[in-house]
N, C-alpha and C. Protein backbone atom coordinates (compact mmCIF):
# COMPACT_ATOMS: atom_id res chain seq x y z
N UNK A 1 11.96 -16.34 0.57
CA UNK A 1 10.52 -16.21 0.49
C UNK A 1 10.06 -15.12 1.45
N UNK A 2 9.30 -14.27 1.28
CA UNK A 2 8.85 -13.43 2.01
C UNK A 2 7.53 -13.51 2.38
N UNK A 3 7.21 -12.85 3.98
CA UNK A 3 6.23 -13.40 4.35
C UNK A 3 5.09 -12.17 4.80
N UNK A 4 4.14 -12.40 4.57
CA UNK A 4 3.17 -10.80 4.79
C UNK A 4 2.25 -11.39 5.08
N UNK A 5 1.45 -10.10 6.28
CA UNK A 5 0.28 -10.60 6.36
C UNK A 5 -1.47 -9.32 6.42
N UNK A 6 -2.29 -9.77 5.53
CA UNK A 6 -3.52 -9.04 5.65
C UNK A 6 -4.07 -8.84 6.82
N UNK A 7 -4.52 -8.31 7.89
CA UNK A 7 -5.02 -8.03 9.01
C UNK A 7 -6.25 -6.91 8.32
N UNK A 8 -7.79 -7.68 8.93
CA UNK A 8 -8.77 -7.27 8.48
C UNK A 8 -9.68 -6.58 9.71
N UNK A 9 -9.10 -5.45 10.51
CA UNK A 9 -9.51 -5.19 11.38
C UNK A 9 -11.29 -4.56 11.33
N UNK A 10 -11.34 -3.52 10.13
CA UNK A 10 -12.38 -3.08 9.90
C UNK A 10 -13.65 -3.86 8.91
N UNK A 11 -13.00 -5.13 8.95
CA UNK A 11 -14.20 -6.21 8.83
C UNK A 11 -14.61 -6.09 6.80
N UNK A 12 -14.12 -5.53 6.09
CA UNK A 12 -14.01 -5.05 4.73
C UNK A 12 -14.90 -7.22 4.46
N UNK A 13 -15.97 -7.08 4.15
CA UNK A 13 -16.39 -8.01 3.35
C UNK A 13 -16.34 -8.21 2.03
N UNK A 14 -15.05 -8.17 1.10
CA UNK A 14 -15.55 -8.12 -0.28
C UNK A 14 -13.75 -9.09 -0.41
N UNK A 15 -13.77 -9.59 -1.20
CA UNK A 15 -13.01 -10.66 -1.54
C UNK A 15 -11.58 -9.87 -1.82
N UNK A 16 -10.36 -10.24 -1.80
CA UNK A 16 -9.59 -9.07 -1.65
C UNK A 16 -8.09 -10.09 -2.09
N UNK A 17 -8.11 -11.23 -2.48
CA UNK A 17 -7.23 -12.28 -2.65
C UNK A 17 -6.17 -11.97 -3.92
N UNK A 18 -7.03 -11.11 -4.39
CA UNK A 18 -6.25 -10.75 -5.63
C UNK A 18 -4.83 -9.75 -5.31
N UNK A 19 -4.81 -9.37 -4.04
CA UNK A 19 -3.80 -8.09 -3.62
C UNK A 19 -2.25 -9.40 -3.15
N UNK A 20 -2.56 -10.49 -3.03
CA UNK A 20 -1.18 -11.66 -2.61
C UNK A 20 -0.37 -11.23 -4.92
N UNK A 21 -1.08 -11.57 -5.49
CA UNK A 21 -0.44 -11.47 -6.81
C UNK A 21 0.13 -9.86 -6.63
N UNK A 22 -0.78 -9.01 -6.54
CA UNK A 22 0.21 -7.22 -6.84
C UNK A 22 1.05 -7.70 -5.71
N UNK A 23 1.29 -7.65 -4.41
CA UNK A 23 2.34 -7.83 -3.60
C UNK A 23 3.23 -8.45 -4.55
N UNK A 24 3.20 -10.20 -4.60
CA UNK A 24 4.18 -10.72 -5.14
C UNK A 24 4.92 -10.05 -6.34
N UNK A 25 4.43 -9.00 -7.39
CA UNK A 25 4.91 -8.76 -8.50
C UNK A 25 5.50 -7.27 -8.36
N UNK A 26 5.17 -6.59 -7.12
CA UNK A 26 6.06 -5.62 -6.24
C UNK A 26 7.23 -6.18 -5.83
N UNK A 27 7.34 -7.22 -4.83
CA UNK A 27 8.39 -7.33 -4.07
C UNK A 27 9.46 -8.03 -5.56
N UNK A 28 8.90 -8.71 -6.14
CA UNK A 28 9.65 -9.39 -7.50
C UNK A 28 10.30 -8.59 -8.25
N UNK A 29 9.18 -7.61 -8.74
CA UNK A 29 9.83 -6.22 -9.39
C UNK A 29 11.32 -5.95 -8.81
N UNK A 30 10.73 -5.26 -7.53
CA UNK A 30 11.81 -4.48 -6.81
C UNK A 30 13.03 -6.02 -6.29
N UNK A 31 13.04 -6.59 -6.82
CA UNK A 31 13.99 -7.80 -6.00
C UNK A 31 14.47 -7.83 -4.69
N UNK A 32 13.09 -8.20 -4.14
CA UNK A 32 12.97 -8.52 -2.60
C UNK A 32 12.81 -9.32 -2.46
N UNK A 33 13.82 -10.08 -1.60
CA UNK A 33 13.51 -11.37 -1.19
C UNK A 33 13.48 -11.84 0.56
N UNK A 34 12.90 -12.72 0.96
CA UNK A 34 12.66 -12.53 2.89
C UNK A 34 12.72 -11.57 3.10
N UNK A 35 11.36 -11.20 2.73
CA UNK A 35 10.99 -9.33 3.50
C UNK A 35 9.46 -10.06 4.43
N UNK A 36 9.65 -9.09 5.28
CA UNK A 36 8.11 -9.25 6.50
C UNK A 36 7.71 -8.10 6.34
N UNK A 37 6.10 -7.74 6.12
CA UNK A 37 5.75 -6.57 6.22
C UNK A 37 4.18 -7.23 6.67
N UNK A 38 3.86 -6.04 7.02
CA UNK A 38 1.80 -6.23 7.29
C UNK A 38 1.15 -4.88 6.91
N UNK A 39 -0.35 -5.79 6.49
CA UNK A 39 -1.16 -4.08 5.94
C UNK A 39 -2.06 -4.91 6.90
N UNK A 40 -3.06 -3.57 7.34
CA UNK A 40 -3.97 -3.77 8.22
C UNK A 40 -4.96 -2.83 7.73
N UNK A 41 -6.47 -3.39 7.41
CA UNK A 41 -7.44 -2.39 7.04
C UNK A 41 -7.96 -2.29 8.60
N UNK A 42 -8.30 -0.63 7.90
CA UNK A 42 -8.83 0.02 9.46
C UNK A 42 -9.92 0.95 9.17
N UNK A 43 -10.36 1.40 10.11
CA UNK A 43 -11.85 2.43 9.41
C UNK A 43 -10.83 3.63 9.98
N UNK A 44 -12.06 4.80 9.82
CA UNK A 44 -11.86 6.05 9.96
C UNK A 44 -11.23 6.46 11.12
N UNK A 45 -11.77 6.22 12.29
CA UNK A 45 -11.77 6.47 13.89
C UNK A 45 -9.58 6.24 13.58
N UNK A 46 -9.42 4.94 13.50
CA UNK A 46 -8.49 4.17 14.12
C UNK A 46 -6.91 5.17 13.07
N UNK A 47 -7.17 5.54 11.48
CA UNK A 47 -6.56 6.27 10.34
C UNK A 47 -6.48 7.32 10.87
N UNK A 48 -7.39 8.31 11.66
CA UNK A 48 -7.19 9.18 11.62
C UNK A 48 -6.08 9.44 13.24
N UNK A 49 -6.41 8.76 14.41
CA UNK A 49 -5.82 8.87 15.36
C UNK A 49 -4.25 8.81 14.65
N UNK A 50 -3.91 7.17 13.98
CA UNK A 50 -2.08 7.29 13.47
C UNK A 50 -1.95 8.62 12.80
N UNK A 51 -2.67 9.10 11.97
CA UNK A 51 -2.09 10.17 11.14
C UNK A 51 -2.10 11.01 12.42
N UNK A 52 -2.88 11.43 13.46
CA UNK A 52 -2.29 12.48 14.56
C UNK A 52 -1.16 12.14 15.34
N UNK A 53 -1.15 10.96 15.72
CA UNK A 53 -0.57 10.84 16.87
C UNK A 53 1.25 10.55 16.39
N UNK A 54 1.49 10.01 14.78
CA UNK A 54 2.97 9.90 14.41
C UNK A 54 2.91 11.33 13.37
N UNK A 55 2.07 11.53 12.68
CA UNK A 55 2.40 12.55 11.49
C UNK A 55 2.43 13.96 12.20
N UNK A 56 1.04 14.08 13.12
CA UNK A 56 0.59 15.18 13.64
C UNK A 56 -0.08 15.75 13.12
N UNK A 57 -1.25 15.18 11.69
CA UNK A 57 -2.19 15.54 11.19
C UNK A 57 -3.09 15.31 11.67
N UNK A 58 -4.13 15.51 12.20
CA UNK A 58 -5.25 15.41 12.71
C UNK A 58 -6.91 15.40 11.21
N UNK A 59 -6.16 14.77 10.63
CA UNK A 59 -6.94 14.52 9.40
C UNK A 59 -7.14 12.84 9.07
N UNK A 60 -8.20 12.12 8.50
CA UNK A 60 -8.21 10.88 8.02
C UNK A 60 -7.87 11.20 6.81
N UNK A 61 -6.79 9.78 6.41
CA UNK A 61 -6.19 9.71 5.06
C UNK A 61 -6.50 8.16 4.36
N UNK A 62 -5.82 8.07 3.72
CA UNK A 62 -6.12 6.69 3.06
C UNK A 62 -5.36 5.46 3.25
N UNK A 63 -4.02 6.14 3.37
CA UNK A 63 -3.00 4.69 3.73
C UNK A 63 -1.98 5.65 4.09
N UNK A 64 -1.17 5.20 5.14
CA UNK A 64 -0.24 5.28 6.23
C UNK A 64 0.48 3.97 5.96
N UNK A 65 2.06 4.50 6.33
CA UNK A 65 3.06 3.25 5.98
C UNK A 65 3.72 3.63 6.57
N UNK A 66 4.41 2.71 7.94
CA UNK A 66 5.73 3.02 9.13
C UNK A 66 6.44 1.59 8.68
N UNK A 67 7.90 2.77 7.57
CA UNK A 67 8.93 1.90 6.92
C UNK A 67 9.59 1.79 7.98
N UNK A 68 9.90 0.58 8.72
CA UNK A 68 11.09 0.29 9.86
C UNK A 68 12.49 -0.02 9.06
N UNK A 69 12.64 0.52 7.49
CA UNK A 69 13.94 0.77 6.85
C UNK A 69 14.49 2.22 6.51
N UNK A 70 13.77 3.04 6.99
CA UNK A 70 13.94 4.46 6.63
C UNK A 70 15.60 5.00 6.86
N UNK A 71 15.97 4.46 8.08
CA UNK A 71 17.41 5.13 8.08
C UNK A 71 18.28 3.75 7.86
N UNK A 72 17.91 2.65 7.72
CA UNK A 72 18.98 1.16 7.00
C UNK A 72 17.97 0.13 7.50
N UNK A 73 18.90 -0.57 6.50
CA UNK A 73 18.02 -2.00 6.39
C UNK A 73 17.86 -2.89 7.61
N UNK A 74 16.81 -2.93 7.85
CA UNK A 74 16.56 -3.69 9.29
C UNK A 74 16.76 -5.28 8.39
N UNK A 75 17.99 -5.98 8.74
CA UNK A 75 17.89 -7.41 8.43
C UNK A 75 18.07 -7.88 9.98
N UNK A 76 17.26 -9.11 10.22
CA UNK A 76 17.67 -10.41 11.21
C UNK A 76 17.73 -11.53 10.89
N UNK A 77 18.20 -12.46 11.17
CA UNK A 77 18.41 -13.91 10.07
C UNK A 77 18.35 -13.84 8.80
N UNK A 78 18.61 -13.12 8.23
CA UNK A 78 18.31 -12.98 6.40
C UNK A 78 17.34 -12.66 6.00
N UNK A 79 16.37 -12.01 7.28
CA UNK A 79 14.71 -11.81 6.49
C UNK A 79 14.93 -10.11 6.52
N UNK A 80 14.28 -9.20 5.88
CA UNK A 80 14.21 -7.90 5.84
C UNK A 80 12.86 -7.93 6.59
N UNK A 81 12.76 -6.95 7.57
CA UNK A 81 11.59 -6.16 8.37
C UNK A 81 11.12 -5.33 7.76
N UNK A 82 9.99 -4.78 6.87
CA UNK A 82 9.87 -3.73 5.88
C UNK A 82 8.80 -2.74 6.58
N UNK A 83 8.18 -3.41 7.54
CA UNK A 83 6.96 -1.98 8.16
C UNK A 83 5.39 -2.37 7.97
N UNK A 84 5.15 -1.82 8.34
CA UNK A 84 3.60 -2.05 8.23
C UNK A 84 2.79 -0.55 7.39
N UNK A 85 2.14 -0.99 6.90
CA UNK A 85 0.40 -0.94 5.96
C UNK A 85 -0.78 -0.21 6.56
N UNK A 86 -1.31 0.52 6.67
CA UNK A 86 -2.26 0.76 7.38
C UNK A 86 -3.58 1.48 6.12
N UNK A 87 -4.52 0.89 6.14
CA UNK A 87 -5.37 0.98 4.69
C UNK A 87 -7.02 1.54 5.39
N UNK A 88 -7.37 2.81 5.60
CA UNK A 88 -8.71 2.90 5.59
C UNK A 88 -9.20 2.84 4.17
N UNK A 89 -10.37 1.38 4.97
CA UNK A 89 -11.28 0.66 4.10
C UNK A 89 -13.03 2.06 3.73
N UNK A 90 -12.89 2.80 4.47
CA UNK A 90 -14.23 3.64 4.37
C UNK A 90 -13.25 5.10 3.12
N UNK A 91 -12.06 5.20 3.78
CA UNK A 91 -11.39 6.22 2.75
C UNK A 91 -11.81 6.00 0.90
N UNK A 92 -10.83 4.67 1.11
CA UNK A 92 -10.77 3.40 0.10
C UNK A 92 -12.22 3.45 -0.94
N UNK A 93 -13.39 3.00 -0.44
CA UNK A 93 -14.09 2.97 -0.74
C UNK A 93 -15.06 4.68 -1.59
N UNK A 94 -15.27 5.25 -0.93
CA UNK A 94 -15.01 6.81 -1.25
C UNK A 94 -14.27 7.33 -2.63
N UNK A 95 -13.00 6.95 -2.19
CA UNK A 95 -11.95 7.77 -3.29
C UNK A 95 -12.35 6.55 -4.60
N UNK A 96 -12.91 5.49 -4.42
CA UNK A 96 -13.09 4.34 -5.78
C UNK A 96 -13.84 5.40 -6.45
N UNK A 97 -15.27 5.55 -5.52
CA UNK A 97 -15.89 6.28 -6.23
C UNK A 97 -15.99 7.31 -6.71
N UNK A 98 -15.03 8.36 -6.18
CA UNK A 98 -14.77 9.90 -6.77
C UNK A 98 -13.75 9.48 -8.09
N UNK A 99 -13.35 8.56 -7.96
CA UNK A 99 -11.85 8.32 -9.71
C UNK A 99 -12.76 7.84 -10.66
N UNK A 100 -14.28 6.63 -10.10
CA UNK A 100 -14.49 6.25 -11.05
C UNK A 100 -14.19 4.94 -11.40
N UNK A 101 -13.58 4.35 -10.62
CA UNK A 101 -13.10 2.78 -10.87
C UNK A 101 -13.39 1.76 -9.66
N UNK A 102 -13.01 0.85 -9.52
CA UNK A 102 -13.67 -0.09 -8.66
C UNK A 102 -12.45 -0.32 -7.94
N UNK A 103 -13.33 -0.73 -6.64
CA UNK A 103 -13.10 -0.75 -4.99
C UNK A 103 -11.72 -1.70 -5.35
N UNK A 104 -11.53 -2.64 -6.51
CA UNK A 104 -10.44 -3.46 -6.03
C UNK A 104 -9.27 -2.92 -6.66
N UNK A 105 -9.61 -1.74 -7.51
CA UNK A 105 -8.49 -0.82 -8.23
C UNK A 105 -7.83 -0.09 -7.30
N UNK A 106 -8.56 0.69 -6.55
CA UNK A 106 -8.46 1.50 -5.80
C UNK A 106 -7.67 0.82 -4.45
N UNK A 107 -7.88 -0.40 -4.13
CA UNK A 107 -7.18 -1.03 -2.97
C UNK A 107 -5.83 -1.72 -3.17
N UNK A 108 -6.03 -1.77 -4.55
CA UNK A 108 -4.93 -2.53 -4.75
C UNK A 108 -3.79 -0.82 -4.97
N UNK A 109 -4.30 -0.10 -5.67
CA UNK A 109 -3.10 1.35 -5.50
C UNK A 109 -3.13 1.50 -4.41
N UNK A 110 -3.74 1.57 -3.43
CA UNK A 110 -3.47 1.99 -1.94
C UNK A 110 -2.08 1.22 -1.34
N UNK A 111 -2.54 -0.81 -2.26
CA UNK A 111 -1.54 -1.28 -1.28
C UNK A 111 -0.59 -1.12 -1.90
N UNK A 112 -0.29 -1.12 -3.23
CA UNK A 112 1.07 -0.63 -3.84
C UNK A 112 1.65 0.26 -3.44
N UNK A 113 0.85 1.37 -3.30
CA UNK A 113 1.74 2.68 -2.99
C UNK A 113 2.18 2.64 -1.79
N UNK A 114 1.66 1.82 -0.35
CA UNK A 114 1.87 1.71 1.06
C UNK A 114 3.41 0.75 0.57
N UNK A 115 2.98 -0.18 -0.22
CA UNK A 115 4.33 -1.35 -0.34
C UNK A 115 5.69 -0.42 -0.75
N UNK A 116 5.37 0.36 -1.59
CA UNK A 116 6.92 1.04 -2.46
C UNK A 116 7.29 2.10 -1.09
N UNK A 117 6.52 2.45 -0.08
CA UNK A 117 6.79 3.69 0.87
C UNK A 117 7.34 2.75 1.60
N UNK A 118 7.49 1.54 2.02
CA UNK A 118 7.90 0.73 2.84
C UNK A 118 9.45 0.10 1.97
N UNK A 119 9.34 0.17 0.34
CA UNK A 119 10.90 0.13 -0.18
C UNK A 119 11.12 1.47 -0.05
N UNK A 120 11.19 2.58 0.65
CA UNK A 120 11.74 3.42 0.54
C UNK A 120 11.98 4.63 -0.76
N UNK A 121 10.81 4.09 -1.43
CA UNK A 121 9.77 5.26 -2.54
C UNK A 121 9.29 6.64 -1.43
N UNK A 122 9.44 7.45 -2.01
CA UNK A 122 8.75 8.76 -1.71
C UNK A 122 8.14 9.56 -2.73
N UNK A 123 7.20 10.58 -2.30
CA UNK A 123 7.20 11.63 -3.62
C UNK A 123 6.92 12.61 -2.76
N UNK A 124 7.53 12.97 -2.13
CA UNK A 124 8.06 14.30 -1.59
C UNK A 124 8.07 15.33 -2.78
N UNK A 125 9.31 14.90 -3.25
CA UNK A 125 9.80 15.54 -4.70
C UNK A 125 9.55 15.04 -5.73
N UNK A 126 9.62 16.52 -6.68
CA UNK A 126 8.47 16.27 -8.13
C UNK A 126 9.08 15.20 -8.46
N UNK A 127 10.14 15.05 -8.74
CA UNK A 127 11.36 13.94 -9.61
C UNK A 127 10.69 12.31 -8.79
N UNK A 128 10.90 12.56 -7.86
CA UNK A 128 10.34 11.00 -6.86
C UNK A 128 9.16 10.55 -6.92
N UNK A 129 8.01 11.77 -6.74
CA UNK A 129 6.65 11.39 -7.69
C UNK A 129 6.79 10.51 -8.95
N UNK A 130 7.69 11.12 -9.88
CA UNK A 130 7.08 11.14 -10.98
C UNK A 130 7.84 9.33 -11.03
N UNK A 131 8.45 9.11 -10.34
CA UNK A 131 9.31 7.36 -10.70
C UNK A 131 8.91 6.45 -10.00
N UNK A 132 8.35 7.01 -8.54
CA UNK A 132 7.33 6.28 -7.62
C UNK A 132 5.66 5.95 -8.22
N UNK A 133 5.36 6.58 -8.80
CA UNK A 133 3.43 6.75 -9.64
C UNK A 133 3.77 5.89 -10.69
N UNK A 134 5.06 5.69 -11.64
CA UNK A 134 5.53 5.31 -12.90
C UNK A 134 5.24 3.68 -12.19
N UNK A 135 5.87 3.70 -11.10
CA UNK A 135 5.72 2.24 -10.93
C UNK A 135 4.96 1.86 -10.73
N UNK A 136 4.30 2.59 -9.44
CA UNK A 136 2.56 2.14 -9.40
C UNK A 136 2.00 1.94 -10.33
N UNK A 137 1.55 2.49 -11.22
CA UNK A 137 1.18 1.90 -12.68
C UNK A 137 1.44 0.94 -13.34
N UNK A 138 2.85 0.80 -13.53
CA UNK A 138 3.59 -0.41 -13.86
C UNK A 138 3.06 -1.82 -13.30
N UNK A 139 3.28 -1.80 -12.09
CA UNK A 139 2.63 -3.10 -11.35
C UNK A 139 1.11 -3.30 -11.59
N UNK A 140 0.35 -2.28 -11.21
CA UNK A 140 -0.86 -2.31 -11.36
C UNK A 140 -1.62 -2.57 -12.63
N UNK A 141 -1.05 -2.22 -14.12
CA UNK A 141 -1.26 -2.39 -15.06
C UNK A 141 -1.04 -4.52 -15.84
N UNK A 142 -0.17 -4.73 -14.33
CA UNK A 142 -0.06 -5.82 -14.99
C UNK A 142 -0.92 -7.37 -15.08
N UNK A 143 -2.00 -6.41 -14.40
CA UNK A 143 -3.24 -7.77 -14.36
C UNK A 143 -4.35 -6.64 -14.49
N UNK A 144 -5.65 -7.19 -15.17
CA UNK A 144 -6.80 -7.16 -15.82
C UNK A 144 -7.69 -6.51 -14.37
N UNK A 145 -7.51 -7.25 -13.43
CA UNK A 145 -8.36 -6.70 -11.68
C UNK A 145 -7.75 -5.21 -11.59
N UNK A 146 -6.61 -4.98 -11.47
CA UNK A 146 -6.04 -3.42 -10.99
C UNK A 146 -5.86 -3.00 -11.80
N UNK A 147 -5.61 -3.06 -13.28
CA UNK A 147 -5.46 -2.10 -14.30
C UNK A 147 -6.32 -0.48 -14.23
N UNK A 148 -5.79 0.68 -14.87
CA UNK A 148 -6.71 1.19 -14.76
C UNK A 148 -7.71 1.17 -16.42
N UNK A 149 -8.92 1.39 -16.21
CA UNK A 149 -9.91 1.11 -17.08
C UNK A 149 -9.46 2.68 -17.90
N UNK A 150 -8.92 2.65 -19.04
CA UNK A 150 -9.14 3.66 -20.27
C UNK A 150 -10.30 4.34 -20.87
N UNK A 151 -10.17 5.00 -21.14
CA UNK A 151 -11.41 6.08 -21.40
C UNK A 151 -11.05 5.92 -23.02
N UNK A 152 -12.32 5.75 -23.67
CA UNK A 152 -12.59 5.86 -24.66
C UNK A 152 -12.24 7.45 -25.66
């Protein structure tokens, strides 16, 4: 069983319960089992300092993910350590509205895409994009809340 946890630092008031199902049907997908990971929503101030102070961007982004599996699998007692999440909720909110879809679409791709960077997904490269986004979709498509809404 694997164990995760939401940390709501930047106070995000809007119901968000629906992101325990995309997790579960990520880690299921990918057949993970006793994995620990944490996402933490954060505002602007707090996104933009990590992206300077580990990336060395001095830019706010949307989600930041420090995989503690990048060079091997961190196991201890049989549980996998997978990294932490880091989700600006003001980014978040923003980019819903520049795509066009709603705040819980948009949070829930944030946390997918933070979750697969923490299995060790990249898209560095075109090829890794294109199998890393395939999945995001995949998962996300599979409930009615994160789907994305089709255009007529």
């Amino acid at each position: 069983m694997s164990d995760y946890s939401i940390t709501n630092e930047y106070g995000y008031n809007k119901d968000y319960s629906y992101l325990n199902s995309l997790i579960e049907r990520v880690l299921k997908g990918e057949k993970v089992k006793n994995a620990n990971f944490s996402i933490v929503f954060v505002g602007n101030e707090k996104i933009q300092y990590l992206n300077k102070t580990y990336r060395n961007i001095d830019n706010i982004t949307d989600v930041i993910s420090f995989a503690f599996e990048d060079n091997q699998k961190q196991v201890y007692n049989n549980i996998r350590f997978l990294g932490e999440i880091y989700i600006c909720i003001p980014r978040m909110i923003e980019q819903a509205k520049i795509y066009g879809h709603s705040e819980e679409r948009e949070l829930a791709f944030l946390t997918c895409h933070g979750l697969l960077h923490l299995l060790s997904y990249d898209h560095i490269k075109k090829e890794d994009e294109v199998v890393m986004f395939a999945l995001q979709e995949k998962y996300l498509d599979e409930d009615e809340k994160t789907r994305r809404k089709k255009e007529c």
